[in-house]
Protein backbone atom coordinates (compact mmCIF):
# COMPACT_ATOMS: atom_id res chain seq x y z
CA UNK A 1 0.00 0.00 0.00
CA UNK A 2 1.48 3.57 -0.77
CA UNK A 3 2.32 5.77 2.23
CA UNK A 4 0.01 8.59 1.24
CA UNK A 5 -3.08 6.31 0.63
CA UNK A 6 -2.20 4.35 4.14
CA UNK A 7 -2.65 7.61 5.68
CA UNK A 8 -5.82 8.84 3.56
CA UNK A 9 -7.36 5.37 4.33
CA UNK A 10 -6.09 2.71 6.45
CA UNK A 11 -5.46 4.84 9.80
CA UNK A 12 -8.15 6.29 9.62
CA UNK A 13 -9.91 2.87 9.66
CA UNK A 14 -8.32 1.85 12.84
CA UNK A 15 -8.86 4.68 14.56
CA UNK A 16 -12.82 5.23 13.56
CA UNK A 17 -12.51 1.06 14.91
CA UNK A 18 -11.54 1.93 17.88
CA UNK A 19 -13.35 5.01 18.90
CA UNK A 20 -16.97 4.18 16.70
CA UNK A 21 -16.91 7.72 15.56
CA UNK A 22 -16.79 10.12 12.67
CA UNK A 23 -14.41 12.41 11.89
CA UNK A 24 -15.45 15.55 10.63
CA UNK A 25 -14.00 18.96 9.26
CA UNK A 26 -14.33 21.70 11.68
CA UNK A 27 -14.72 19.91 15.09
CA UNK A 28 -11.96 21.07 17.41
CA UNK A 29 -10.63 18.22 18.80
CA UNK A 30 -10.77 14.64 18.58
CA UNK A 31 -11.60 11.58 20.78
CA UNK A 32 -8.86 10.01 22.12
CA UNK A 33 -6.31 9.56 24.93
CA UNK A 34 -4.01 12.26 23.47
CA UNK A 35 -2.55 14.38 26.79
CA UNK A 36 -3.45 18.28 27.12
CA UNK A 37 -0.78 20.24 25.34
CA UNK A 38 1.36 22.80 27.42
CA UNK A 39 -0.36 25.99 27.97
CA UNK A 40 2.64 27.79 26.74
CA UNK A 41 2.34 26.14 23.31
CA UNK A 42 0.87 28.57 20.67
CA UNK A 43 -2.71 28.89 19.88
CA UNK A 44 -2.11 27.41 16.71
CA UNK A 45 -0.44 23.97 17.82
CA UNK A 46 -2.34 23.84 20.73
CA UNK A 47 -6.73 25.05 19.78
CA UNK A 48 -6.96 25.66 16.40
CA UNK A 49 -9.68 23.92 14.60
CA UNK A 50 -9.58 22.37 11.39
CA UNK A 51 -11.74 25.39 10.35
CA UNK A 52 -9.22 27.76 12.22
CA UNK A 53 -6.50 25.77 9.65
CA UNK A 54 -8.54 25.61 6.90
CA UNK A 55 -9.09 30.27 7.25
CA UNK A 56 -5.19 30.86 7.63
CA UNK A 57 -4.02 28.27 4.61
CA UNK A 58 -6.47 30.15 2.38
CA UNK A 59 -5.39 33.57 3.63
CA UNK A 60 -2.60 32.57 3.08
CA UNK A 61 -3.32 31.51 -0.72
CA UNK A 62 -4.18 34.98 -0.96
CA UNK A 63 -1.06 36.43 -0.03
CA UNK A 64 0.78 33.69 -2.56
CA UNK A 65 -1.56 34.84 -4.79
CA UNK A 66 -1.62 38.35 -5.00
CA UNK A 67 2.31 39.52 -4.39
CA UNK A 68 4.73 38.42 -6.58
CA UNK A 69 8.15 40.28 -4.94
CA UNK A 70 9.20 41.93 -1.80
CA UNK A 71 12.22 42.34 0.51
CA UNK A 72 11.64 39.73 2.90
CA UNK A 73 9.45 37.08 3.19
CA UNK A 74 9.30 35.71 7.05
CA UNK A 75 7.13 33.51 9.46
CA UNK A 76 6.72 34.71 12.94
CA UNK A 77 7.28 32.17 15.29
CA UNK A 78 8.80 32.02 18.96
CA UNK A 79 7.75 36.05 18.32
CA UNK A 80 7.47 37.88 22.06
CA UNK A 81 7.17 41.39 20.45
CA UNK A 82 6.74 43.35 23.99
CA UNK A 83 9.87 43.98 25.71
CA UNK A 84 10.69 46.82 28.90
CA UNK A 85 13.81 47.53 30.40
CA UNK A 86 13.49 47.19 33.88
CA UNK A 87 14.99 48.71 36.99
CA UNK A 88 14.09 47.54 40.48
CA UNK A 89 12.63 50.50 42.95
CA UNK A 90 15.35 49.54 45.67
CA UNK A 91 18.98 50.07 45.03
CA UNK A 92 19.61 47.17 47.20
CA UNK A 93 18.71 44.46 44.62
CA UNK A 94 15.47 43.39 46.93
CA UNK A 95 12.14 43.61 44.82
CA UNK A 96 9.41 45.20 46.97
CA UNK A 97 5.87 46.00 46.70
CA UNK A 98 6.59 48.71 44.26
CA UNK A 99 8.03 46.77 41.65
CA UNK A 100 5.25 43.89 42.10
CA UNK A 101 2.76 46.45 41.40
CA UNK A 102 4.99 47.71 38.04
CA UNK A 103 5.70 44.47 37.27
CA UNK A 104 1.85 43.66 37.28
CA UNK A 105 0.60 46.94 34.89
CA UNK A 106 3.30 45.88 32.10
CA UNK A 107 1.62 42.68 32.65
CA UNK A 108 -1.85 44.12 32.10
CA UNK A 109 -0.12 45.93 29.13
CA UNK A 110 1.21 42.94 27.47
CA UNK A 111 4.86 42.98 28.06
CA UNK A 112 6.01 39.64 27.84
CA UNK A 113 9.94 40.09 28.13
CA UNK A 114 11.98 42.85 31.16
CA UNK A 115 15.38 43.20 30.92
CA UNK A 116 16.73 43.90 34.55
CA UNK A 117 19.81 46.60 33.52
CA UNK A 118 23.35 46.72 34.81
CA UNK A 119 22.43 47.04 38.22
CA UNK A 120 21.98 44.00 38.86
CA UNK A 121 24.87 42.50 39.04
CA UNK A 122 28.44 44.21 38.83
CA UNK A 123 28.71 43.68 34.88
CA UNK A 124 32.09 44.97 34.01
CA UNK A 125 34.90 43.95 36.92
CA UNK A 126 36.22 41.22 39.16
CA UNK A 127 32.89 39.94 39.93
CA UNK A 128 32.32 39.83 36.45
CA UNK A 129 27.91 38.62 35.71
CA UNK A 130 27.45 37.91 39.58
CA UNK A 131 24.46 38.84 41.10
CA UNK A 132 25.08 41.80 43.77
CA UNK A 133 22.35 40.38 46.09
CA UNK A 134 21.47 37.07 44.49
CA UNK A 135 18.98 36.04 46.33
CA UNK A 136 17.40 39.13 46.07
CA UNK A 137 17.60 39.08 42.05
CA UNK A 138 16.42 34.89 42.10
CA UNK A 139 13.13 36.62 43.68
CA UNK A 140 13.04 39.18 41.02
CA UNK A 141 13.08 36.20 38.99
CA UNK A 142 10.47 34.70 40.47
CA UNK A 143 7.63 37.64 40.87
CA UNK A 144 8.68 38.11 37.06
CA UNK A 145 7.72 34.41 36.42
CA UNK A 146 4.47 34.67 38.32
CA UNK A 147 3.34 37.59 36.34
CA UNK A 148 4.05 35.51 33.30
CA UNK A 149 6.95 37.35 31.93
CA UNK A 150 10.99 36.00 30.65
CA UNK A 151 13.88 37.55 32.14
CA UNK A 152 16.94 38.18 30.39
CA UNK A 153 18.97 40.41 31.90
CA UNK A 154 22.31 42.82 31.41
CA UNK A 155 25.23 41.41 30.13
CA UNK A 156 28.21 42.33 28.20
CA UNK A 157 30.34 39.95 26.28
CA UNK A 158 33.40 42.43 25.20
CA UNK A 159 32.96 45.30 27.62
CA UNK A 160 35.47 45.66 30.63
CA UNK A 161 36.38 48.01 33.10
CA UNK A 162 39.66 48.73 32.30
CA UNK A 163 40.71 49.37 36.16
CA UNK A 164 39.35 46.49 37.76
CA UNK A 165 42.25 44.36 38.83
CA UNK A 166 41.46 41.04 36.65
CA UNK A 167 42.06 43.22 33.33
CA UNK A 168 44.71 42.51 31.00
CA UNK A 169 45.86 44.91 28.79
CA UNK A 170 45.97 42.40 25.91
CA UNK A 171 42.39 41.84 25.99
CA UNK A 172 41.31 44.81 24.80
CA UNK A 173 41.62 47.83 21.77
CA UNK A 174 43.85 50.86 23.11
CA UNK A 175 42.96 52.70 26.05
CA UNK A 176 41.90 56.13 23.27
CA UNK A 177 38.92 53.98 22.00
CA UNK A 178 37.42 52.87 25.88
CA UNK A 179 33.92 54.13 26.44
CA UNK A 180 34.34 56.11 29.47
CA UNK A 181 31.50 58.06 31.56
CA UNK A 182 31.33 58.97 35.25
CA UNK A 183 31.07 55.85 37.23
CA UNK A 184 32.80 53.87 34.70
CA UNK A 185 35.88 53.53 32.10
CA UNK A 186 35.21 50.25 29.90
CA UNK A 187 37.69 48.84 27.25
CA UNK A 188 36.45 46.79 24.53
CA UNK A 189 37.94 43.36 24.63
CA UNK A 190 38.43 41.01 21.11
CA UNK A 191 36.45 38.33 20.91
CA UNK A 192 39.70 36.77 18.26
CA UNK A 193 41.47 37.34 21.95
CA UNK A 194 41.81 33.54 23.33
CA UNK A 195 42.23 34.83 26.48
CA UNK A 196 39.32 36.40 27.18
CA UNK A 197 37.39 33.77 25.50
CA UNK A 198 38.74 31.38 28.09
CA UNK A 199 38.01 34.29 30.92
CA UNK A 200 34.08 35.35 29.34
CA UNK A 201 32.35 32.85 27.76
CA UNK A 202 31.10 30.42 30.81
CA UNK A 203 30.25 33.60 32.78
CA UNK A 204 27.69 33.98 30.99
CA UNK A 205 26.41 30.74 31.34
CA UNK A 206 26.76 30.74 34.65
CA UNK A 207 23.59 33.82 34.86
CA UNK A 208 21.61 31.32 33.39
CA UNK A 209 22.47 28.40 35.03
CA UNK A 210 22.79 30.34 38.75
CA UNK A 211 19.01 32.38 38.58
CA UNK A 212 17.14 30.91 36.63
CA UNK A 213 16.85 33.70 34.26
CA UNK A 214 14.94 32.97 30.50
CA UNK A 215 18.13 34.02 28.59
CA UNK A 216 20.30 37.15 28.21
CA UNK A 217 20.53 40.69 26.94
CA UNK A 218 24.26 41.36 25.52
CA UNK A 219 25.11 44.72 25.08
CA UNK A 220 28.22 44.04 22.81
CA UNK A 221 31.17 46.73 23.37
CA UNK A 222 32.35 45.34 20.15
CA UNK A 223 35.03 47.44 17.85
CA UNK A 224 35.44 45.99 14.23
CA UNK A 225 39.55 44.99 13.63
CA UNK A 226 41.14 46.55 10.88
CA UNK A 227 40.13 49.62 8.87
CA UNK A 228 36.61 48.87 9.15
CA UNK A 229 34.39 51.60 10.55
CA UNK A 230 32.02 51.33 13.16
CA UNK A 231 29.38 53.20 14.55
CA UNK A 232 30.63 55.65 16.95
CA UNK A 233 34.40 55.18 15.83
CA UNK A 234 36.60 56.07 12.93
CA UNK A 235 38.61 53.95 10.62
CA UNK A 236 42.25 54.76 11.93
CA UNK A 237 41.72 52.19 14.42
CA UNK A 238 45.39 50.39 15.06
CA UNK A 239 45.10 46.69 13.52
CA UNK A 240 45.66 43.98 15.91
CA UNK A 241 45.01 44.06 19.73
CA UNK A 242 48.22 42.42 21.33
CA UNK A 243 46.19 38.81 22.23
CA UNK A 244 44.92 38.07 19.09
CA UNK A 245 44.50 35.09 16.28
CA UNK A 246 43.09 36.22 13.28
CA UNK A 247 41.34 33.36 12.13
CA UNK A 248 38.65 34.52 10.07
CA UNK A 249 38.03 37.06 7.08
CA UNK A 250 36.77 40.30 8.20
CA UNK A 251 35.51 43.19 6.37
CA UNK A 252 32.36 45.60 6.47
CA UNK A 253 30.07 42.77 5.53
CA UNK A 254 31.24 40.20 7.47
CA UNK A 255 32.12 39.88 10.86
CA UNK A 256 34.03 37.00 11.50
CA UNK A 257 35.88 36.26 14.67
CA UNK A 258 32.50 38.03 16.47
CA UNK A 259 29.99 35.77 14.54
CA UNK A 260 32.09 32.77 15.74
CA UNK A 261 32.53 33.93 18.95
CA UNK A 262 28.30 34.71 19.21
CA UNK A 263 27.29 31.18 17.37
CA UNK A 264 28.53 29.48 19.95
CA UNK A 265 27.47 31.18 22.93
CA UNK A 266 23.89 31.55 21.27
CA UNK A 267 23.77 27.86 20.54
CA UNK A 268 24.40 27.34 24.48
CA UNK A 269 21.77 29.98 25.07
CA UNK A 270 19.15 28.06 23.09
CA UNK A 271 20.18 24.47 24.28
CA UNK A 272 18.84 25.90 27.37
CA UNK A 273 15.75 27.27 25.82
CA UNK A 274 17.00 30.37 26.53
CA UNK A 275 16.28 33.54 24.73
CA UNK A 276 19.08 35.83 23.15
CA UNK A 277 18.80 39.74 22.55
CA UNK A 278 22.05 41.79 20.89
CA UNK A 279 22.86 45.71 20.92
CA UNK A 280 25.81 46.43 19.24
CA UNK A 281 25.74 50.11 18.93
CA UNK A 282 23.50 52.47 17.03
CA UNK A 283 21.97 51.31 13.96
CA UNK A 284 24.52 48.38 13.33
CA UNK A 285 24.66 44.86 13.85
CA UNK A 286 27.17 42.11 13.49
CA UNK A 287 27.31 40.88 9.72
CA UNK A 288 27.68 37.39 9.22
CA UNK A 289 25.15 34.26 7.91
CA UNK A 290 25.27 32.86 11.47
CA UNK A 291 22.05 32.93 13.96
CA UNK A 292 23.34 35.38 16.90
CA UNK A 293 20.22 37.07 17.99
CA UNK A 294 16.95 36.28 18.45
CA UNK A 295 15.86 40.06 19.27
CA UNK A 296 18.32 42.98 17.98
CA UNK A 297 18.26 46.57 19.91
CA UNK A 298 19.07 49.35 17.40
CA UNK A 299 18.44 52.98 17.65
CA UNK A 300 20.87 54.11 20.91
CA UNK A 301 22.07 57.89 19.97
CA UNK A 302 20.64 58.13 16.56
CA UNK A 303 19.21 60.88 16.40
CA UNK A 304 16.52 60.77 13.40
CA UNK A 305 14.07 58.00 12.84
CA UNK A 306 14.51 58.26 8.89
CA UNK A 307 17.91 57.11 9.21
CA UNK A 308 17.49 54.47 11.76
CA UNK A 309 14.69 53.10 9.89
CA UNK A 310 16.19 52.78 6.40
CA UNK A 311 19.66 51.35 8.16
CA UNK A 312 17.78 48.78 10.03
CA UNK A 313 14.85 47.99 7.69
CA UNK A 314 16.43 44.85 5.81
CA UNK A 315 17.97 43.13 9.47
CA UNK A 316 16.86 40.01 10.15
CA UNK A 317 14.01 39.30 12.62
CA UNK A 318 13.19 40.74 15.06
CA UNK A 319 14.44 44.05 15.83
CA UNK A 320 13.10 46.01 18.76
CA UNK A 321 13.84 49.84 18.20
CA UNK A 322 14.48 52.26 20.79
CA UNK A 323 12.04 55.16 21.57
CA UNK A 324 13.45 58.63 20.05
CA UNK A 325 12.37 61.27 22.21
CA UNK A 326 13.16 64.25 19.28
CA UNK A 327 9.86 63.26 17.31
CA UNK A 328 7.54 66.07 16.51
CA UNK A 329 4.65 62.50 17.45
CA UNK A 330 4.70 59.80 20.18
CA UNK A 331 3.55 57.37 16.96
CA UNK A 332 6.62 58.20 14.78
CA UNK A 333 8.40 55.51 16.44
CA UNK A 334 5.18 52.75 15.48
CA UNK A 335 5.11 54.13 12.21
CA UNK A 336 8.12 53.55 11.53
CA UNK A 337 8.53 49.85 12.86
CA UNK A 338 5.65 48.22 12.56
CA UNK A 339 6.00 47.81 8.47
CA UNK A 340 9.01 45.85 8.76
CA UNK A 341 7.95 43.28 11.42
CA UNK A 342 9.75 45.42 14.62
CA UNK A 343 8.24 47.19 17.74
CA UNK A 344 9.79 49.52 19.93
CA UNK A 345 10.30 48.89 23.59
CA UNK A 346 9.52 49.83 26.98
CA UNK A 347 12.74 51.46 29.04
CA UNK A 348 14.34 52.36 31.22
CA UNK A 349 12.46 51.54 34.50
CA UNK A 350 9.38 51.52 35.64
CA UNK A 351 6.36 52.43 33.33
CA UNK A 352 5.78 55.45 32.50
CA UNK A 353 9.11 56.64 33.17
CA UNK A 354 9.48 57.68 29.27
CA UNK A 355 6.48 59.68 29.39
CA UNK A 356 2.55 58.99 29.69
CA UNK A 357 2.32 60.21 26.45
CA UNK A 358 4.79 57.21 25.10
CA UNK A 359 2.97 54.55 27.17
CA UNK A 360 -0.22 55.61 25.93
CA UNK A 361 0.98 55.20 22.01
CA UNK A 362 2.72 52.36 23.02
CA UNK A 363 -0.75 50.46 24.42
CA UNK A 364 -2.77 51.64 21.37
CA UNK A 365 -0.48 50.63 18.50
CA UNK A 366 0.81 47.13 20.97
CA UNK A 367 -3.05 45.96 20.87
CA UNK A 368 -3.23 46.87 16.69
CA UNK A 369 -0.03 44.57 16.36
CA UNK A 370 -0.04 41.72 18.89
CA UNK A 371 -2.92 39.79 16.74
CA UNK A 372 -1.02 40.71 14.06
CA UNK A 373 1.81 39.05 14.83
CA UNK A 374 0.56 35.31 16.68
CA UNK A 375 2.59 32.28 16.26
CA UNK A 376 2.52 30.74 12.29
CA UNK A 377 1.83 34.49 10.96
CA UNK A 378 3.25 34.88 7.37
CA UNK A 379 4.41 38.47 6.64
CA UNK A 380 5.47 40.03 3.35
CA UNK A 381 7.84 43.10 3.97
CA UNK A 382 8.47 45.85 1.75
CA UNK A 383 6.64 44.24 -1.09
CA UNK A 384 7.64 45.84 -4.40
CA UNK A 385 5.37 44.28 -6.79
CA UNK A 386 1.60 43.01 -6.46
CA UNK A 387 -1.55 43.07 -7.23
CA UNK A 388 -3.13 44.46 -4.34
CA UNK A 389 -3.36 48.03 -5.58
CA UNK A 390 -5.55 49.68 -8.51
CA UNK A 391 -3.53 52.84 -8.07
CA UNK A 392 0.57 53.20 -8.00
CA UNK A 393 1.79 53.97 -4.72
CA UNK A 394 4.18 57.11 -4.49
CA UNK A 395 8.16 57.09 -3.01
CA UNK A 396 8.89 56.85 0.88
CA UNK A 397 5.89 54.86 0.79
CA UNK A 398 6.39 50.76 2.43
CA UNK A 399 3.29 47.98 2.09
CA UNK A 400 3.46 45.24 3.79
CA UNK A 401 1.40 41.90 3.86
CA UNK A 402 0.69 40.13 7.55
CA UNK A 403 -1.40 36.78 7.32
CA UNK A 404 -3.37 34.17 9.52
CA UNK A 405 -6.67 33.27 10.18
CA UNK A 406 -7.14 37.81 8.66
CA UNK A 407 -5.21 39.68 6.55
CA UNK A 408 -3.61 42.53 7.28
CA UNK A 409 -2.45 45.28 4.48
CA UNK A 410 -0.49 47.82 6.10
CA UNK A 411 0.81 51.26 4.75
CA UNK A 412 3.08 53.42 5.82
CA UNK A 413 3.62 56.80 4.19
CA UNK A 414 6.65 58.45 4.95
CA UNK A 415 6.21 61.91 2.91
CA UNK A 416 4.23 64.50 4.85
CA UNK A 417 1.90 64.57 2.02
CA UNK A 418 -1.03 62.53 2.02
CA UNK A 419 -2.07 60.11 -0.96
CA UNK A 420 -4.73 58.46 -2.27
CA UNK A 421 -5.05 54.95 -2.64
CA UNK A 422 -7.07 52.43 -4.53
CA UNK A 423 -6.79 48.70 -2.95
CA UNK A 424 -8.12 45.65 -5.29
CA UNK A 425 -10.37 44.34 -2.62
CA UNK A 426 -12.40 45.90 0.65
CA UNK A 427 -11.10 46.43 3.87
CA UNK A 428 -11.92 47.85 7.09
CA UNK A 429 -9.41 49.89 8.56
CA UNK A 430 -7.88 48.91 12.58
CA UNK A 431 -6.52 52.41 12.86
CA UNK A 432 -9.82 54.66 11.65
CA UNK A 433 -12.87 51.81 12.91
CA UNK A 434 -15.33 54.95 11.82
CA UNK A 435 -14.35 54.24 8.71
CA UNK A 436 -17.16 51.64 6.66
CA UNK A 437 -15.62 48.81 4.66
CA UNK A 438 -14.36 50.10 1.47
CA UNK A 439 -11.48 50.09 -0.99
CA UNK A 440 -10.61 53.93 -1.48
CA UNK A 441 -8.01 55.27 1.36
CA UNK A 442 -6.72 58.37 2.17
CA UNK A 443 -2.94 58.04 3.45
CA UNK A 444 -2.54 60.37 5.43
CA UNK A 445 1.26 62.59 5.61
CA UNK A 446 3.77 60.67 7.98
CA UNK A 447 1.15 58.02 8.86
CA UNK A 448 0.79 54.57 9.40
CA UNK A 449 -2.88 52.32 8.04
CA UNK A 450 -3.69 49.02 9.00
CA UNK A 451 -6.03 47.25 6.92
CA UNK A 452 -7.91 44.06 7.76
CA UNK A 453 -9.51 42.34 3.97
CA UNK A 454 -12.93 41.80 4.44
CA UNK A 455 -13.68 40.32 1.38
CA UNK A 456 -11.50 39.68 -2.03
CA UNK A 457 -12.69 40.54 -5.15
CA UNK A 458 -11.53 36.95 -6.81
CA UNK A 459 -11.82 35.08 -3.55
C-alpha cells in the first residue's frame, strides 16, 4: 500500500474502529487519549480547529496569490514582540511591593519580556555577571515568572572596566577607544582574543544556570579589527590588539571572529531554551550568515528615525527599536517599525518613566499589532510588486502583507503629504474603525494604516 493512501485510508480505519466515531471537518478536537498540550504552546499547535486551519491556509493563498516580490518574506514564530527595560525601585537588589505592582501593569499591558539593567549584578569587573544580592535578584526572577513574563537580563560579552584588577591589557583595543562616563571607564575586549574567550564565555552561562533567568541581553562593546568603521568610531583604528588570532576574514560585511565567537554562545543559550537579545551600537549589527540574535536593539544615539529606519529595515528578525524622544509625534516611532515586522520597547524603569504620552501610544499601536503578529503568521515586507493596488503607490511609501486566520495590508507613508489609494479588494481599517468597509483610502502625511480584507474581489 502507498504511504500517502495508508494515511488517507487505512489509519483512519483503525482509529474510527476503535473510537466508533466520525471524523469531521471543523470539530476542534478529537476523541482520544491524546494528553493536554502545554499551555505555553501557541494557539495554533495547541486550539486551532480544522476550520481555524482551513481560514489561515487560504489567507494565506491569498497572499501567494496576490504579491509576486518583496524584501523579505518571514514567518513569525517564537515572536514575544513586547519587551521593557526594567529597573528595580530599591537600590539594594530586593524587589518590593513597588516593583510587584509595576511588574503587574506591564503585565496588564502585554509585556512579555523585562530586561533587569546593569544594576543588577556588577557587569564589568572582578565579579564579572554575579548577582550583587542574588537572592534578592532569584526573587526578582520569580515575581517576574508569576506575572508571566521572561527575564533576560544585562550582560556584556566584550565590555570591561579597564581598572578592575582582573584586566589585562591584551584583551582589549587601546585605552583612546574605551567608552568612558562617570562611574565607569570600559575597554572593549576582542572576541579573536583567546584569552578572554577562556576568561568570558562560561560567565555567561553561569547567569543562566545560577538564577534561573529565560536568557540574556548582551550589550556588545564590540570594535570591528582593521580599517573597518564602526558606529561611533573612525577607521584609523590600530590593527591587531596584542592577544589576538586572526582566524577569520573580516571586512564591512562580514564579521568574523565576532559571529564565531556569538554562534557558539547563542547555541548554548538556546540548548537551554533560553532567549538571546544583541545591541551592538546604534543602527549596526554584526554581519555574518550565522544565527546570533533572536531580538536585535538598534536605535541608541541616533538621532533621526529616517535614518534608523532605512539602516535597520532589511535586518533580520526581530528588531526592537528604541524610543526617540526628538519626534515632533509619540507614533513616529510605530510608524516607523511596525511595516518591517519590529516594535519599539519599553525602558528604562518603571512604566511610564518615558512619558505617559509614550505609554499611551505604546498600548494603542501594541493591541493593533499583537494579533497581528501570533505564532505561524506569514508576513510580506516591503513588497515591491503586487496586485493588491488599482492605483501606484508614491516614493517613501512601504506595504506590507501580515497573514493568519485575517489579513492585514499595512501602509506606511513616509512623505508629509497625504495620498490616495485604490486597494483591489475591501477592507476595514484597525486604525480609523469609523471608517465603513471600502477600498478607497486616504494616506494620510507621515502616517501609518492598518487594513484588515474583508472580502477579495476573486476570492
Amino acid at each position: 500500500m502507498e504511504r500517502r493512501k495508508f494515511f488517507r485510508t487505512g489509519s483512519q480505519a483503525v482509529l474510527l474502529g476503535a473510537i466508533g466515531t466520525n471524523l469531521k471537518a471543523g470539530t476542534n478536537t478529537y476523541p482520544g487519549s491524546i494528553p493536554k498540550t502545554s499551555p505555553d504552546s501557541p494557539e495554533i499547535l495547541r486550539s486551532y480547529t480544522a476550520s481555524d486551519h482551513r481560514k489561515r491556509l487560504e489567507s494565506i493563498a491569498f497572499g501567494e496569490r496576490m504579491v509576486s516580490n518583496c524584501v523579505r518574506k518571514h514567518l513569525v514564530t517564537s515572536y514575544i514582540p513586547g519587551h521593557a527595560v526594567f529597573a528595580l525601585n530599591n537600590p539594594n537588589g530586593e524587589p518590593n511591593d513597588k516593583d510587584d505592582q509595576a511588574l503587574a501593569r506591564l503585565r496588564d499591558i502585554g509585556i512579555g519580556i523585562i530586561q533587569p539593567w546593569s544594576e543588577w549584578s556588577t557587569p564589568w569587573g572582578k565579579n564579572y555577571l554575579f548577582a550583587k544580592n542574588p537572592d534578592g535578584f532569584r526573587r526578582l526572577v520569580k515575581l517576574a515568572h508569576s506575572h508571566g513574563m521572561k527575564v533576560i537580563p544585562y550582560t556584556s560579552s566584550q565590555f570591561f572596566e579597564r581598572t578592575d584588577e582582573n584586566f589585562k591589557k591584551a584583551w582589549a583595543w587601546p585605552k583612546s577607544f574605551d567608552l568612558v562616563e562617570a562611574d565607569y571607564h570600559l575597554a572593549h575586549c576582542s572576541p579573536a582574543s583567546p584569552d578572554w574567550r577562556a576568561y568570558t564565555l562560561h560567565r555567561h552561562l553561569h547567569v543562566l544556570d545560577e538564577y534561573g533567568v529565560d536568557g540574556l541581553y548582551n550589550d556588545l562593546g564590540y570594535l570591528r579589527p582593521g580599517e573597518v568603521p564602526d558606529f561611533y568610531q573612525p577607521s584609523n583604528k590600530r590593527r591587531f590588539t596584542e592577544d589576538e588570532v586572526l582566524a577569520f576574514k573580516e571586512g564591512p560585511t562580514q564579521d568574523g571572529a565576532m559571529s564565531d565567537f556569538l554562534a557558539l554562545l547563542y547555541a548554548e543559550v538556546k540548548r537551554r531554551g533560553g532567549i538571546y537579545k544583541l545591541h551592538k551600537e546604534g543602527v549596526d549589527t554584526v554581519h555574518t550568515d550565522l544565527k546570533v540574535y533572536d531580538y536585535l536593539w538598534v536605535g541608541e544615539a541616533a538621532g533621526d528615525l529616517n535614518f534608523v529606519r532605512e539602516s535597520t529595515k532589511n535586518y533580520i528578525p526581530y528588531v526592537s527599536p528604541q524610543r526617540l524622544i526628538n519626534t515632533s509625534s509619540e507614533n513616529e516611532s510605530f510608524i516607523n517599525a511596525i511595516p518591517y515586522l519590529q516594535f519599539p520597547i519599553i525602558g528604562h524603569g518603571q512604566p511610564g518613566e518615558q512619558g505617559q504620552k509614550y505609554l499611551e501610544s505604546f498600548v494603542y499601536w501594541f493591541n493593533l499589532y499583537r494579533p497581528m503578529v501570533e505564532e505561524g503568521t506569514w508576513v510580506w515586507i516591503d513588497i515591491t510588486s503586487s496586485d493588491l493596488f488599482q492605483s501606484l503607490l508614491p516614493r517613501n511609501s512601504v506595504v506590507s502583507l501580515f497573514i493568519n486566520r485575517e489579513v492585514y495590508l499595512v501602509v506606511a507613508n513616509y512623505n508629509n503629504k497625504s495620498f490616495d489609494l485604490k486597494t483591489t479588494d475591501n477592507y476595514i481599517s484597525m486604525t480609523n474603525p469609523n471608517i465603513k468597509t471600502q477600498n478607497n483610502w486616504e494616506i494620510g502625511g507621515r502616517s501609518l494604516e492598518i487594513l484588515k480584507l474583508v472580502s477579495a474581489a476573486n476570492g
